[in-house]
Protein backbone atom coordinates (compact mmCIF):
# COMPACT_ATOMS: atom_id res chain seq x y z
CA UNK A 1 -5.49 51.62 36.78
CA UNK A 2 -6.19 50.29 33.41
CA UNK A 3 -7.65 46.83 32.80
CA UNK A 4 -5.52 44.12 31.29
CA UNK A 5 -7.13 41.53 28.54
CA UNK A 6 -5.93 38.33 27.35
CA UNK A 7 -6.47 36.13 24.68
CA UNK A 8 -5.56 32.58 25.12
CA UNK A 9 -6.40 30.60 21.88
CA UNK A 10 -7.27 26.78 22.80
CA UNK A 11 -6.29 24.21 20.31
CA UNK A 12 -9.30 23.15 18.13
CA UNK A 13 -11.01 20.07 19.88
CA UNK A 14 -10.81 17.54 17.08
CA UNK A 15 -7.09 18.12 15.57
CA UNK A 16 -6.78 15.15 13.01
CA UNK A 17 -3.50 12.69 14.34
CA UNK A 18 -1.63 12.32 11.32
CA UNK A 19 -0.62 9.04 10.79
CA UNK A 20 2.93 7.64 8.31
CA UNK A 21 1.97 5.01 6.28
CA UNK A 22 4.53 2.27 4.58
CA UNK A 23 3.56 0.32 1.88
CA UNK A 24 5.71 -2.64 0.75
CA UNK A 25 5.67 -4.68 -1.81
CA UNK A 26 8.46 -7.85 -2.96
CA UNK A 27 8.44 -10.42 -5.28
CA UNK A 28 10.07 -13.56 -5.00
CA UNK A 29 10.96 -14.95 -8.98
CA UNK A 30 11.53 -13.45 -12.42
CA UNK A 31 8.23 -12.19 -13.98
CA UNK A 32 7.73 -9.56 -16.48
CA UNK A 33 7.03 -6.85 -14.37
CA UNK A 34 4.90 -6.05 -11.18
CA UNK A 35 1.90 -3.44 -10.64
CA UNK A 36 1.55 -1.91 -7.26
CA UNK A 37 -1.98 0.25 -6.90
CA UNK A 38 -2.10 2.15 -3.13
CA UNK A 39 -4.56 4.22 -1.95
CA UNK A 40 -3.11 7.87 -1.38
CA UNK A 41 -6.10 9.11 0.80
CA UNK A 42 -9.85 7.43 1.18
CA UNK A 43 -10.70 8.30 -2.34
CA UNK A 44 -7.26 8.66 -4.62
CA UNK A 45 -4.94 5.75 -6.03
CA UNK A 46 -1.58 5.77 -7.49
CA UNK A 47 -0.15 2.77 -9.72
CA UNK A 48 3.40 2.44 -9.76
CA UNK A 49 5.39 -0.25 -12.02
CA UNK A 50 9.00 -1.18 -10.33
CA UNK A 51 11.46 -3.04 -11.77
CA UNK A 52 12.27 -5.49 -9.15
CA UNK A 53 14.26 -8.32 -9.27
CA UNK A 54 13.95 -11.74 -6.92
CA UNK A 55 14.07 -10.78 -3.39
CA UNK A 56 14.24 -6.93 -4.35
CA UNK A 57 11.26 -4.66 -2.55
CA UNK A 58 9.78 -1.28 -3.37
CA UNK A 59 8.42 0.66 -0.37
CA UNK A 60 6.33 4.12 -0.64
CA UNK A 61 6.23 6.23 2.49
CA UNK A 62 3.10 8.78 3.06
CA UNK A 63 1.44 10.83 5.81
CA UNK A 64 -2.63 9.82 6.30
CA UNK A 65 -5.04 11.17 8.69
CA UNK A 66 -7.31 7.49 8.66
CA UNK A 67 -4.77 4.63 9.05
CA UNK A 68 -7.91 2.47 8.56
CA UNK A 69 -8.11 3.75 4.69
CA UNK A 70 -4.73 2.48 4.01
CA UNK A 71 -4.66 -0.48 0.68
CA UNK A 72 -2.46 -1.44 -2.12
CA UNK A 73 -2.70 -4.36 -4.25
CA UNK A 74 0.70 -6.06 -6.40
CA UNK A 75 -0.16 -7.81 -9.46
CA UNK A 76 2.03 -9.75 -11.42
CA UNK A 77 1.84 -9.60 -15.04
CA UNK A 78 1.99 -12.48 -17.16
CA UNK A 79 3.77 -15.13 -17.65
CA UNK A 80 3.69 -15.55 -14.08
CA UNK A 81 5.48 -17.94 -11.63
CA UNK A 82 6.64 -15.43 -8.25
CA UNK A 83 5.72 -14.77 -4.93
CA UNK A 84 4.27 -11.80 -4.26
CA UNK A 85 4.68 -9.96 -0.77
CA UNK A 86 2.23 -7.15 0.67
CA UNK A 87 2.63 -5.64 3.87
CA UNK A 88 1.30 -1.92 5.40
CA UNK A 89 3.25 -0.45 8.07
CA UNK A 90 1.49 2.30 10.22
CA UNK A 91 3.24 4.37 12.38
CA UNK A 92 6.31 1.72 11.69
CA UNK A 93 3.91 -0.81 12.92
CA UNK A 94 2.80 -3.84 10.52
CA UNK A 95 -0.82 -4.06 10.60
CA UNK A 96 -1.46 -6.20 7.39
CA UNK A 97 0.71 -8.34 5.46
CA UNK A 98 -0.24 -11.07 2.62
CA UNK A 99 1.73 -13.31 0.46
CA UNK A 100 0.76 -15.61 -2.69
CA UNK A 101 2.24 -17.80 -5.27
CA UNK A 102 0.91 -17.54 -8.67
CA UNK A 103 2.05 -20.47 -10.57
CA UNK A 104 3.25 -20.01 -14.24
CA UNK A 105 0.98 -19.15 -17.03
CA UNK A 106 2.43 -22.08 -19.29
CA UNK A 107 1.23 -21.58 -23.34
CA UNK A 108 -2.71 -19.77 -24.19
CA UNK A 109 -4.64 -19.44 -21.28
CA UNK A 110 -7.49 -18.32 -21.24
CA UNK A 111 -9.31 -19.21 -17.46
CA UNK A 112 -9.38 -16.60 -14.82
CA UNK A 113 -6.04 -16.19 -12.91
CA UNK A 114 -5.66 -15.23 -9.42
CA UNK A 115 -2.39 -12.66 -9.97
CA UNK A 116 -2.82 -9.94 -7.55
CA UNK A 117 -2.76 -9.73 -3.80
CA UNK A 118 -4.47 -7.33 -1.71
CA UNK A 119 -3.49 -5.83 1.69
CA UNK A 120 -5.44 -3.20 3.55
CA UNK A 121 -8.88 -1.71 2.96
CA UNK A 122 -8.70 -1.77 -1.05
CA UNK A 123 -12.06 -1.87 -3.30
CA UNK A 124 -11.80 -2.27 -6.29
């Protein structure tokens, strides 16, 4: 009788969860423009610039092994005077969402301006 062998390949013990990452970003007033920097992986960032008008969002949907890594910042570019709305879904959960007001920039100015708002783990 001849012996019978098999193989049974196990799944590797530390598969990576893959995780879907939202980011969001609205603004709430007529600006110039918006600038929406997210990170696309621990190390790598994209900048975007959507038109959006009042009320309007832009969303960006990705895949990323460390939900913890996920950031993106929105910066309004001068003259200012809008809301601006972050928020990071994971796994259609919201795990960080900010919101400022940056007043309008109003003749020369030439003081530091706080025009950006930062959601997530984002250094810069």
């Amino acid at each position: 009788m001849a012996a019978v062998s098999l193989a049974v390949l196990a799944a590797p013990a530390s598969a990576a969860e893959l995780h879907n990452i939202s980011y969001i970003a609205r603004v709430d007033g007529l600006g110039r423009g918006i600038s929406v920097t997210f990170k696309t992986d621990p190390v790598d960032r994209r900048t975007e610039q959507p038109r959006l008008g009042p009320g309007e969002s832009w969303e960006v949907n990705l895949v990323m092994e460390d939900p913890q890594q996920a950031g993106m910042t929105v910066r309004v570019l001068p003259p200012y005077g809008v809301g601006l709305h972050c928020e990071i879904q994971v796994d259609d959960v919201v795990v960080d969402s900010q919101d400022l007001t940056v007043p309008p920039a109003l003749g020369i100015f030439n003081g530091p301006v706080n025009d950006t708002v930062t959601c997530g783990h984002f250094n810069s």
